[in-house]
Protein backbone atom coordinates (compact mmCIF):
# COMPACT_ATOMS: atom_id res chain seq x y z
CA UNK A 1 -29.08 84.67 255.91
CA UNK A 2 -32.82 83.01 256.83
CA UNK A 3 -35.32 83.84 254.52
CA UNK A 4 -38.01 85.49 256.31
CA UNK A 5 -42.06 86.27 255.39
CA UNK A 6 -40.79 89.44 254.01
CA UNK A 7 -44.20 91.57 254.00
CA UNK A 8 -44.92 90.16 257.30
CA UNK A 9 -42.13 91.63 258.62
CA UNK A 10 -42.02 95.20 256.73
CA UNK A 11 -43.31 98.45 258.92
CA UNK A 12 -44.30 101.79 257.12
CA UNK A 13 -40.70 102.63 258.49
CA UNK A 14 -38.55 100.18 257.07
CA UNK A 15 -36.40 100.47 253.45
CA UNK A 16 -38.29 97.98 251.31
CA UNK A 17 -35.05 99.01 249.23
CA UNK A 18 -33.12 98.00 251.67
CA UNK A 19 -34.70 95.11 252.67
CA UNK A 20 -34.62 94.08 249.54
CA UNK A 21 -30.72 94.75 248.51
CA UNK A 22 -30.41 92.27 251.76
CA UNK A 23 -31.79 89.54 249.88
CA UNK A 24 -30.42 90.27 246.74
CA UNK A 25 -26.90 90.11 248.03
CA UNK A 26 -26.86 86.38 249.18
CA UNK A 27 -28.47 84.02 246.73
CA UNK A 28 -29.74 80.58 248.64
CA UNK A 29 -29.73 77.54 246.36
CA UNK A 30 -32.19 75.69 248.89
CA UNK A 31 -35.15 78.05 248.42
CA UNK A 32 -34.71 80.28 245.43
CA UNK A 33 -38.97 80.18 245.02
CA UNK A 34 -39.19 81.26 248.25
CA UNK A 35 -36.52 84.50 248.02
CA UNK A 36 -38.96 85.16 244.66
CA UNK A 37 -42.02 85.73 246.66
CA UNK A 38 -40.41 87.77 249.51
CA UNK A 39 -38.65 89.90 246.76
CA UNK A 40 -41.90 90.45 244.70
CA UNK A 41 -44.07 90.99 247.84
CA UNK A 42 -41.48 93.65 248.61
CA UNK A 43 -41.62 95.00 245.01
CA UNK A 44 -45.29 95.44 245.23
CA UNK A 45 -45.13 97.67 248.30
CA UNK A 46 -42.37 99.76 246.74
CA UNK A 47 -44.52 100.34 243.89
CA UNK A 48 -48.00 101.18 245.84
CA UNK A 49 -45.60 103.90 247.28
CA UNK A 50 -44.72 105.29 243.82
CA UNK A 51 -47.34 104.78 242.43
CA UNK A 52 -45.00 102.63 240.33
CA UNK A 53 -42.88 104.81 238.61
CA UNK A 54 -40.66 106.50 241.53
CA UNK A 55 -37.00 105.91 241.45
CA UNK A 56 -36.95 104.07 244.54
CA UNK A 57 -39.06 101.45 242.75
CA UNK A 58 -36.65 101.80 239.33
CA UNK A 59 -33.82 100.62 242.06
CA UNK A 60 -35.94 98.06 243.38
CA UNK A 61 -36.36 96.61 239.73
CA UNK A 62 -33.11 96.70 238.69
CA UNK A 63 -32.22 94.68 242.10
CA UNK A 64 -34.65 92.06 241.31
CA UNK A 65 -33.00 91.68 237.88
CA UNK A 66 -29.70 91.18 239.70
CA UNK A 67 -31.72 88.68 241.40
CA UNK A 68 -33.13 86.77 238.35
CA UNK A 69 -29.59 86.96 236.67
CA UNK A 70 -28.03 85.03 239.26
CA UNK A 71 -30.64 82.82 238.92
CA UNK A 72 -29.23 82.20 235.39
CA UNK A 73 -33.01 83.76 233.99
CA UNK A 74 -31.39 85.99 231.86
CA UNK A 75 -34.07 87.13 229.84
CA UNK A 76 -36.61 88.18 232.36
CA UNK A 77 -33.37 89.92 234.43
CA UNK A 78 -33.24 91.87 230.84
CA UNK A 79 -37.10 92.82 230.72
CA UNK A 80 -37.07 93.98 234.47
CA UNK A 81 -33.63 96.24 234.02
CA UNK A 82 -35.76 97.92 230.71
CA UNK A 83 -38.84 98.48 233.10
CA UNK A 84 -35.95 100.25 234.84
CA UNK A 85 -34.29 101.95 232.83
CA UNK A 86 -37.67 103.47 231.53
CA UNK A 87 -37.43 105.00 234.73
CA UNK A 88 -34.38 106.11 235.29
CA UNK A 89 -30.81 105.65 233.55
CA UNK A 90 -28.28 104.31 236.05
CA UNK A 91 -24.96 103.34 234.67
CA UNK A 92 -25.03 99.50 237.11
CA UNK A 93 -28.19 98.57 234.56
CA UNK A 94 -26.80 99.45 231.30
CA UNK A 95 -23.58 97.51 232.19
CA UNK A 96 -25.72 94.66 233.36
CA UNK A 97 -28.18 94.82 230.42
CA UNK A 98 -24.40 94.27 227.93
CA UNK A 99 -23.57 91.56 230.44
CA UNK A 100 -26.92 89.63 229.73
CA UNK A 101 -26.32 89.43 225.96
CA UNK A 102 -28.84 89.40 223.00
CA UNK A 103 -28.03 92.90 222.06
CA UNK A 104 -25.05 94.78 221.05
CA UNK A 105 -22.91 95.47 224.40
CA UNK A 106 -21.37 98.47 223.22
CA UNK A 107 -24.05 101.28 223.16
CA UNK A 108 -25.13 100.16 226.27
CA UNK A 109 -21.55 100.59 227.77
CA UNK A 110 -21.06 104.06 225.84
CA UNK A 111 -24.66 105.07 227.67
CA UNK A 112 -22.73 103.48 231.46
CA UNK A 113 -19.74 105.37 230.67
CA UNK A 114 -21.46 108.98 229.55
CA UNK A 115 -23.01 108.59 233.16
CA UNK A 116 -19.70 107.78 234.78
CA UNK A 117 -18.46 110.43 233.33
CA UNK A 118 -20.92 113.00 234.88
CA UNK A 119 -20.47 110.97 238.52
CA UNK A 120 -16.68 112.28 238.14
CA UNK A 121 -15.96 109.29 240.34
CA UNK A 122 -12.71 108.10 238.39
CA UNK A 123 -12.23 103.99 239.34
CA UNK A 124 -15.85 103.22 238.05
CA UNK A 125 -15.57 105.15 235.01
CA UNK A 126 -12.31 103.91 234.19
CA UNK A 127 -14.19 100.00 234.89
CA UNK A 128 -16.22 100.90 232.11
CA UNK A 129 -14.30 101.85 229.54
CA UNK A 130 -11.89 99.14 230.32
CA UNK A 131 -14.99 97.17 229.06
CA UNK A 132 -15.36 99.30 226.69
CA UNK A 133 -12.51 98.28 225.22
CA UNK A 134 -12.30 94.72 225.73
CA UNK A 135 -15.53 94.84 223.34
CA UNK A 136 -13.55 96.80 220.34
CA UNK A 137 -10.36 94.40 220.53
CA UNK A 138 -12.49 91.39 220.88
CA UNK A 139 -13.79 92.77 217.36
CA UNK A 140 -10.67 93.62 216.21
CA UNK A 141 -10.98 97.50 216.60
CA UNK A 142 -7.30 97.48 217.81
CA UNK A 143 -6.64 100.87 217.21
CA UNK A 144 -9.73 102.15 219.24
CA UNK A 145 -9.11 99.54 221.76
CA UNK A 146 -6.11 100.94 222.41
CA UNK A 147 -7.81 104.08 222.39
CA UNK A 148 -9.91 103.32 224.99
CA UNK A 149 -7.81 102.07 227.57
CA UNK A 150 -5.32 104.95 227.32
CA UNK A 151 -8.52 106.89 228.85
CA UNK A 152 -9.30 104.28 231.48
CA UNK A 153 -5.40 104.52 232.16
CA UNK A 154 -4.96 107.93 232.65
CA UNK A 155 -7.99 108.19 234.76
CA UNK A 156 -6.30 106.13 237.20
CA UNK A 157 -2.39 106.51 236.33
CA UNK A 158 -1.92 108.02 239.96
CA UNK A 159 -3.46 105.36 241.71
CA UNK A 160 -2.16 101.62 243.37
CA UNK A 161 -5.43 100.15 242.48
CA UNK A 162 -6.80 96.67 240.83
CA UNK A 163 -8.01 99.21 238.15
CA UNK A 164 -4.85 100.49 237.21
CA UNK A 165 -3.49 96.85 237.19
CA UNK A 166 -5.91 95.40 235.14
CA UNK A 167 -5.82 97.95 232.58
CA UNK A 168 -2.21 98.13 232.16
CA UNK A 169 -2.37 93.66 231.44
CA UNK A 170 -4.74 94.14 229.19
CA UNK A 171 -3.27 96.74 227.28
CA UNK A 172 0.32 95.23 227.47
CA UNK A 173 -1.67 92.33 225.73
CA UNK A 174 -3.25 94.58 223.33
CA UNK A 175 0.38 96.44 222.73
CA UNK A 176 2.18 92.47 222.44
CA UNK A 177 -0.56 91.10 219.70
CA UNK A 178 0.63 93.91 217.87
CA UNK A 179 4.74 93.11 218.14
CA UNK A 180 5.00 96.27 220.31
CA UNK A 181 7.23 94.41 223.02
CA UNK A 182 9.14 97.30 224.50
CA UNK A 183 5.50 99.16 225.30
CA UNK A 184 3.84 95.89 226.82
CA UNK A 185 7.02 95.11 228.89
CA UNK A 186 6.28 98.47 230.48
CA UNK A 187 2.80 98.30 230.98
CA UNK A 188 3.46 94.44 232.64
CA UNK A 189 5.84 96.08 235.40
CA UNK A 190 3.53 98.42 236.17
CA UNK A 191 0.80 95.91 236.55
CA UNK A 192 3.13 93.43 238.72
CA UNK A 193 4.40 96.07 240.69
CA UNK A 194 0.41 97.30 241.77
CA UNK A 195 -0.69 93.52 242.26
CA UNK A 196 2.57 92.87 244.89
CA UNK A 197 1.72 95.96 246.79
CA UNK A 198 -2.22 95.02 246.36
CA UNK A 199 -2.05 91.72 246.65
CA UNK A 200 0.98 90.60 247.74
CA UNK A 201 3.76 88.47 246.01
CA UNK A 202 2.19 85.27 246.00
CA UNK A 203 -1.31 85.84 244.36
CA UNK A 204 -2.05 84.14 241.23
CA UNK A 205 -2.18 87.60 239.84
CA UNK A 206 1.52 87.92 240.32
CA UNK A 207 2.19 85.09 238.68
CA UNK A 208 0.11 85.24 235.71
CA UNK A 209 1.54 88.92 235.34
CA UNK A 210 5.34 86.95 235.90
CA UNK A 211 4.23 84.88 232.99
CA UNK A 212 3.25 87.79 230.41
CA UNK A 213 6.24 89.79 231.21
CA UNK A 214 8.59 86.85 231.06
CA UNK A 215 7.07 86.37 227.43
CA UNK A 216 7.84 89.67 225.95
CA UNK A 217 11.43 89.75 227.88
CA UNK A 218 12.08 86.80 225.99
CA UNK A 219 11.00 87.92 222.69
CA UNK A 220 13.58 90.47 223.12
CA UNK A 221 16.08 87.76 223.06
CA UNK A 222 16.59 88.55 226.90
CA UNK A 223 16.45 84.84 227.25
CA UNK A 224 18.21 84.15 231.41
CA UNK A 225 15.95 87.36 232.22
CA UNK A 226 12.96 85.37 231.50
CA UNK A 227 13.94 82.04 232.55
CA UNK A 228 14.17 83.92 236.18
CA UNK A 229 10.87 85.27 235.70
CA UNK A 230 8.93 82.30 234.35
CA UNK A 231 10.43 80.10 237.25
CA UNK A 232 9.08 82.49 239.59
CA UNK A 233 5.92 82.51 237.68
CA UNK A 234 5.67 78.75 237.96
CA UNK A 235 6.44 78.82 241.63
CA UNK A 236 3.41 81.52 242.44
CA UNK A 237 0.83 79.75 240.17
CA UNK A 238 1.94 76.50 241.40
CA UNK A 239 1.52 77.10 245.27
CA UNK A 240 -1.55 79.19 244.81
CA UNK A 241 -3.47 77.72 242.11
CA UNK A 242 -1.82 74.08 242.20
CA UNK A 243 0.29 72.06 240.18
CA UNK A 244 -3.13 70.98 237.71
CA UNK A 245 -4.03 74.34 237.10
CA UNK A 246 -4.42 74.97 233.24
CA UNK A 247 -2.33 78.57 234.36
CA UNK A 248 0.44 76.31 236.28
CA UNK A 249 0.58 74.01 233.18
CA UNK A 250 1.00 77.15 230.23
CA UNK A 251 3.46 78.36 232.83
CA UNK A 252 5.35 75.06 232.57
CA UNK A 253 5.15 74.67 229.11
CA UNK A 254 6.76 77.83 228.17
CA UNK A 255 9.78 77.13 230.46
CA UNK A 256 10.05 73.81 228.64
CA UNK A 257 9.91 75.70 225.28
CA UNK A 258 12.69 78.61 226.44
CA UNK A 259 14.92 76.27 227.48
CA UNK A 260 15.03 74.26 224.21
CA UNK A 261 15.82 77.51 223.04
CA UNK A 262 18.49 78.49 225.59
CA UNK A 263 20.09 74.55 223.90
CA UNK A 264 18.98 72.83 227.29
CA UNK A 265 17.15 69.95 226.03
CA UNK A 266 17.19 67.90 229.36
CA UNK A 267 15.51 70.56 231.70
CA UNK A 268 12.70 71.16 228.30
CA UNK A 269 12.08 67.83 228.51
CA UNK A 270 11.44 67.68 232.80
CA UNK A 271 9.16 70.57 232.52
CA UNK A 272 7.11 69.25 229.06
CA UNK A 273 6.96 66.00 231.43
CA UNK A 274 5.12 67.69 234.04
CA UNK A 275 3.17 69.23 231.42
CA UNK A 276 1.98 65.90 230.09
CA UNK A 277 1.44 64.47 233.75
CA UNK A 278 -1.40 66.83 234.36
């Protein structure tokens, strides 16, 4: 997209809202200054028609945070999504504010999912408190963790959606820290079986999800179940991500470590060679 003399080009007519989401949506290294001044010339008009505190112009902020934030100017993205939020409470800008950092994430996600949850639109709330829980397991809340993305689950359980994959890895990850290898081999089929129908069966999803499952098989001392499923692994992660990716390489190194333990020292030792060629 050509940047254009926004104001130049706006008639009483025309979304400045829209005009402005345009912009916001395709970020152009070359002229970043220049985006700036069409995106604040636009901001100014939105607000002389609010009289700068309408909701159209609380969207218009929070857009021109998404704007700074790609622009890696975090902290100004944060002051602009506050102006916002002063305005109105949208559940986008609280998620974005815990993405920005220097404040705790997690009220700011509880205030995005309480909103979700009166939107009754299921996949975005369940988003949330996915995030929601990555925050309590990455402080070691396991048991509200766990919590947590039982809801998200169940607010998708009857969909095929990225959701519902996502949130059945990550708590199959959550259920496998904690030695609970039965429950995270279930949740892992579930997740490969919604990324092959999503994605199809030779997406680096598929074989990172290969990988997981052929872990907890083989802590089960199901050891020629998971050499089959770690070889397909390999093969997926190695045509789609290539043979240097640090996902190909973990892939290879755990087939070099199962088959020392299947007593196969020669085939360990071809795939911890590959693993040291990279």
């Amino acid at each position: 997209m050509k940047c254009v003399d926004g104001a130049k080009n706006l008639t009483k007519n025309e979304s400045v809202l829209q005009f402005l989401l345009a912009f916001t949506q395709v970020w152009d290294p070359v002229s970043p200054a220049r985006m700036e001044g069409v995106l604040r010339q636009a901001l100014e008009l939105k607000a002389g028609e609010s009289g700068g505190a309408g909701v159209a112009y609380a969207g218009a902020m929070a857009q021109f945070a998404r704007f700074l934030e790609r622009g890696g100017r975090k902290p100004e993205a944060a002051e602009w999504l506050d102006r916002a939020l002063a305005i109105r409470e949208s559940a986008d800008d609280f998620e974005l504010l815990a993405e920005l950092g220097g404040r705790d994430p997690l009220p700011l996600l509880e205030r995005a999912a309480a909103i979700r949850e009166k939107e009754g639109k299921p996949a975005p709330w369940a988003r949330t408190l996915h995030r929601i829980g990555s925050v309590l397991e990455e402080r070691r809340d396991l048991p509200g963790a766990e919590s947590v993305y039982r809801r998200a689950l169940a607010l998708v359980d009857q969909t095929v959606s990225p959701e519902l994959a996502v949130i059945c890895n990550d708590l199959g990850l959550l259920m496998e820290n904690q030695e609970k290898m039965a429950a995270a081999e279930g949740l892992y089929r579930r997740a490969l079986a919604v990324h092959e129908k999503v994605h199809g069966p030779r997406h680096p999803e598929v074989g990172i999800t290969l990988n997981n499952l052929a872990g907890v098989t083989g802590a089960q001392g199901r050891l020629a179940e998971a050499e089959v499923l770690l070889k397909r692994a390999l093969a997926v992660l190695e045509s789609s991500l290539g043979p240097a990716h640090e996902r190909t390489v973990a892939a290879a190194a755990n087939l070099g470590d199962l088959m020392e333990a299947l007593g196969r020292p020669a085939d360990a030792r071809k795939y911890r060679q590959r693993v040291k060629a990279k």
